[in-house]
N, C-alpha and C. Protein backbone atom coordinates (compact mmCIF):
# COMPACT_ATOMS: atom_id res chain seq x y z
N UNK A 1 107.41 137.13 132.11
CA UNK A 1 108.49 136.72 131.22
C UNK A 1 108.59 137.71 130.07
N UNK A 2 109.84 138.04 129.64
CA UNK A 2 109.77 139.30 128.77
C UNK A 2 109.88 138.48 127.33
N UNK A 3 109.44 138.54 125.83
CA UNK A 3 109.40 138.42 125.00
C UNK A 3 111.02 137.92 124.61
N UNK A 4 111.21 137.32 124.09
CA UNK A 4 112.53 136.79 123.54
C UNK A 4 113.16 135.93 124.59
N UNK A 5 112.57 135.87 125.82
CA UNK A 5 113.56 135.09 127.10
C UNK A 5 112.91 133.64 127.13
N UNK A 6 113.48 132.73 127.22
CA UNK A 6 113.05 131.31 127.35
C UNK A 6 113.10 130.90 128.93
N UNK A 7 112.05 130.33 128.79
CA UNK A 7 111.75 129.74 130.34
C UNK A 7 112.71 128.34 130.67
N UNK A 8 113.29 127.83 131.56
CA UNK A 8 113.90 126.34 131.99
C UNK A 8 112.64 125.70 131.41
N UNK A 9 113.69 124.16 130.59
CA UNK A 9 113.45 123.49 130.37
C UNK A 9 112.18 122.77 131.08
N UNK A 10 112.58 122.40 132.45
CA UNK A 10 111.56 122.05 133.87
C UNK A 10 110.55 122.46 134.02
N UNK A 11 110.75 123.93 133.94
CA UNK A 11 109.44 124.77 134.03
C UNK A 11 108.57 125.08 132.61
N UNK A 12 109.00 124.90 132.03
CA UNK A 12 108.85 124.61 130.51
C UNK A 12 107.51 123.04 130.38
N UNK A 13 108.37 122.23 130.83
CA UNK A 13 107.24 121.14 130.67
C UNK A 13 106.45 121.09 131.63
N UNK A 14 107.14 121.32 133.25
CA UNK A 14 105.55 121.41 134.55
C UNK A 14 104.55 122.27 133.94
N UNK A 15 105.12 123.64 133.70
CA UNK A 15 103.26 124.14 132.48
C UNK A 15 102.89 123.40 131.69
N UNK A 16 103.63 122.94 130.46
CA UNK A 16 102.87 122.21 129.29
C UNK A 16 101.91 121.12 130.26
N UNK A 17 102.72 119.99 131.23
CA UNK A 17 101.78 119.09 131.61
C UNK A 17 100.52 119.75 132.68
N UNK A 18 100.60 121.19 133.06
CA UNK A 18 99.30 121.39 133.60
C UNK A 18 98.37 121.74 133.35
N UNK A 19 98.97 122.12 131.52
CA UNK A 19 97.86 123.06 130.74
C UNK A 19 96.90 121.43 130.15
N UNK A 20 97.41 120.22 130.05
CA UNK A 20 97.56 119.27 129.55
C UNK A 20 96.49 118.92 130.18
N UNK A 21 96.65 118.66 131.75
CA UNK A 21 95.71 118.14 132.70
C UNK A 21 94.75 119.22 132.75
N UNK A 22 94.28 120.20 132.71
CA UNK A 22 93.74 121.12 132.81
C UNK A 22 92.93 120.95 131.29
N UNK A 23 93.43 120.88 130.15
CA UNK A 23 92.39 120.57 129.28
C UNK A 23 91.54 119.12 128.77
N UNK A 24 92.51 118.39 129.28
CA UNK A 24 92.29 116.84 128.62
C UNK A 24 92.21 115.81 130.03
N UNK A 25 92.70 116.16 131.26
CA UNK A 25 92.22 115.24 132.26
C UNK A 25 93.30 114.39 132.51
N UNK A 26 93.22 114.06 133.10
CA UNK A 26 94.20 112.94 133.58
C UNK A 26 94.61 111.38 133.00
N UNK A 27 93.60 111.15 132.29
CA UNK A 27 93.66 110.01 131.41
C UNK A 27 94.49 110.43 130.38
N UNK A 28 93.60 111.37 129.33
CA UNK A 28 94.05 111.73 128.17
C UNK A 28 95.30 112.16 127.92
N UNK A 29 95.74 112.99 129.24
CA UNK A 29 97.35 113.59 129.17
C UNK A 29 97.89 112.16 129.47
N UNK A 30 98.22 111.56 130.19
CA UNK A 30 98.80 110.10 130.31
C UNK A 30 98.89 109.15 128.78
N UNK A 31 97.32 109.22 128.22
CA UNK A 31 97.37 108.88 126.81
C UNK A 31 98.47 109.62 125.87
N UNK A 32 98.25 110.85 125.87
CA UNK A 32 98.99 111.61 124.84
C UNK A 32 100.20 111.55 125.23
N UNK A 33 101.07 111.42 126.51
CA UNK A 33 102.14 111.79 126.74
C UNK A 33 103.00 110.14 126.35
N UNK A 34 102.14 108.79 126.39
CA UNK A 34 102.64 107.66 125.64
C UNK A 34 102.07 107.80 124.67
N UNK A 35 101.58 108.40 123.66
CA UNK A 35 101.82 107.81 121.92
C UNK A 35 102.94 107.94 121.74
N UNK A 36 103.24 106.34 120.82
CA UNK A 36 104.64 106.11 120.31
C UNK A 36 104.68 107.38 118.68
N UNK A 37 106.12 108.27 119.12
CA UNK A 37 106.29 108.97 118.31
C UNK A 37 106.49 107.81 116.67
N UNK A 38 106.04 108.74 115.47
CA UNK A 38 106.19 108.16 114.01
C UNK A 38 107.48 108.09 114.08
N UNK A 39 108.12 107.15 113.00
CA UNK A 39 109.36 106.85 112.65
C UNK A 39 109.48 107.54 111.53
N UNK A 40 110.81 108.36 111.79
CA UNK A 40 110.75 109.94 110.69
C UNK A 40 111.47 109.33 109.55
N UNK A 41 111.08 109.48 108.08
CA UNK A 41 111.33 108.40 106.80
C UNK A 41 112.38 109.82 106.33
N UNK A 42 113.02 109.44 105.89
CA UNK A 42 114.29 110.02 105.68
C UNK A 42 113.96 110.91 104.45
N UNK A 43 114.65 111.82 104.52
CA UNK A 43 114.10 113.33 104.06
C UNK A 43 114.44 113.08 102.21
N UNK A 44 115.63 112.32 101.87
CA UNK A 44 115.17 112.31 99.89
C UNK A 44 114.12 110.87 99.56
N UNK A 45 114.03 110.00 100.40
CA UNK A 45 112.69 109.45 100.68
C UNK A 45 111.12 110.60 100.64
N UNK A 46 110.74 111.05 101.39
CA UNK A 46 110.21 111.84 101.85
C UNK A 46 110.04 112.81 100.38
N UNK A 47 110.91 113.17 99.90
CA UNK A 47 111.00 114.14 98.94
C UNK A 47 110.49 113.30 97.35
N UNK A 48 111.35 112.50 97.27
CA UNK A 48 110.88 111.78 96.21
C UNK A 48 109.47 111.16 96.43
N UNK A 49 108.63 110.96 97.48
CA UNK A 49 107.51 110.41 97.67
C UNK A 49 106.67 111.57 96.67
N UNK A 50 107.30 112.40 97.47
CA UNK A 50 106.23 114.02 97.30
C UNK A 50 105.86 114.42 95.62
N UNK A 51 107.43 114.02 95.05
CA UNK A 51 107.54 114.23 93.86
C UNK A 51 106.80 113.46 92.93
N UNK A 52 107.09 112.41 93.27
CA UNK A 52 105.99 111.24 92.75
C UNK A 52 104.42 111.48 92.46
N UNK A 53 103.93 112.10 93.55
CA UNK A 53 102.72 112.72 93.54
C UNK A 53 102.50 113.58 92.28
N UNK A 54 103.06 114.57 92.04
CA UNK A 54 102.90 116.11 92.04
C UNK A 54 103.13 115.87 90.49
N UNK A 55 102.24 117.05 90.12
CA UNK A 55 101.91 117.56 88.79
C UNK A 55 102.60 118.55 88.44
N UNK A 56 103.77 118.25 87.21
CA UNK A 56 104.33 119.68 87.23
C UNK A 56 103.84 120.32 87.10
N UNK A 57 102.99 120.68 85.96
CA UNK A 57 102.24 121.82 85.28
C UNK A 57 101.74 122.58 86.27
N UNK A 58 100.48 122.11 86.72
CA UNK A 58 99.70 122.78 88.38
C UNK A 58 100.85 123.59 89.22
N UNK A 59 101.74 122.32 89.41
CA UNK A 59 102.72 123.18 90.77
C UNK A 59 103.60 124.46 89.75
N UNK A 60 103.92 124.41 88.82
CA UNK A 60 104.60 125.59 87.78
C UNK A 60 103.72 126.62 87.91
N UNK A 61 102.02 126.14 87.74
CA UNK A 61 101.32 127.07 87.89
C UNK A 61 100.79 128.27 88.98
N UNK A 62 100.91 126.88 89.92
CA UNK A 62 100.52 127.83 91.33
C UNK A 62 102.11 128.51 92.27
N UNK A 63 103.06 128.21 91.45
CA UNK A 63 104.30 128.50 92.01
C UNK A 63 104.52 129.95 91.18
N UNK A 64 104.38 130.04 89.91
CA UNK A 64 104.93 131.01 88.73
C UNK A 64 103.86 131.90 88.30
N UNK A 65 102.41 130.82 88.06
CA UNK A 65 101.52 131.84 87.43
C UNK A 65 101.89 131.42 86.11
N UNK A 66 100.40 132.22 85.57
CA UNK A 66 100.34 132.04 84.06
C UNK A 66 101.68 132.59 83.20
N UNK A 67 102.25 132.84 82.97
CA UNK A 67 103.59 134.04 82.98
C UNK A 67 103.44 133.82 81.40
């Protein structure tokens, strides 16, 4: 496959699931392939969480520097 070319979709996942079985077994890929995906919390949710956290000063600092 040459660099920049994408493989089919199909063939795309028959590798992923053999690299799958090939490292983790037959259970584990079966496990991993049902975990229920997270429920994605909406991105100014998400943002304001973050903000909530965060220290201006520090983040000014490690963003800007002593200036």
């Amino acid at each position: 496959m040459k660099q920049g070319q994408f493989i089919s979709e199909d063939r795309l996942f028959k590798k992923a699931i053999d690299i799958l079985m090939e490292k983790l077994g037959p259970v584990e890929t079966n496990r991993f392939l049902s975990l229920p995906s997270k429920e994605r919390m909406e991105s100014v949710k998400r943002h304001r969480k973050w903000q909530s956290k965060l220290d201006k000063d520090t983040f000014f600092n490690e963003v800007f520097g002593n200036q």
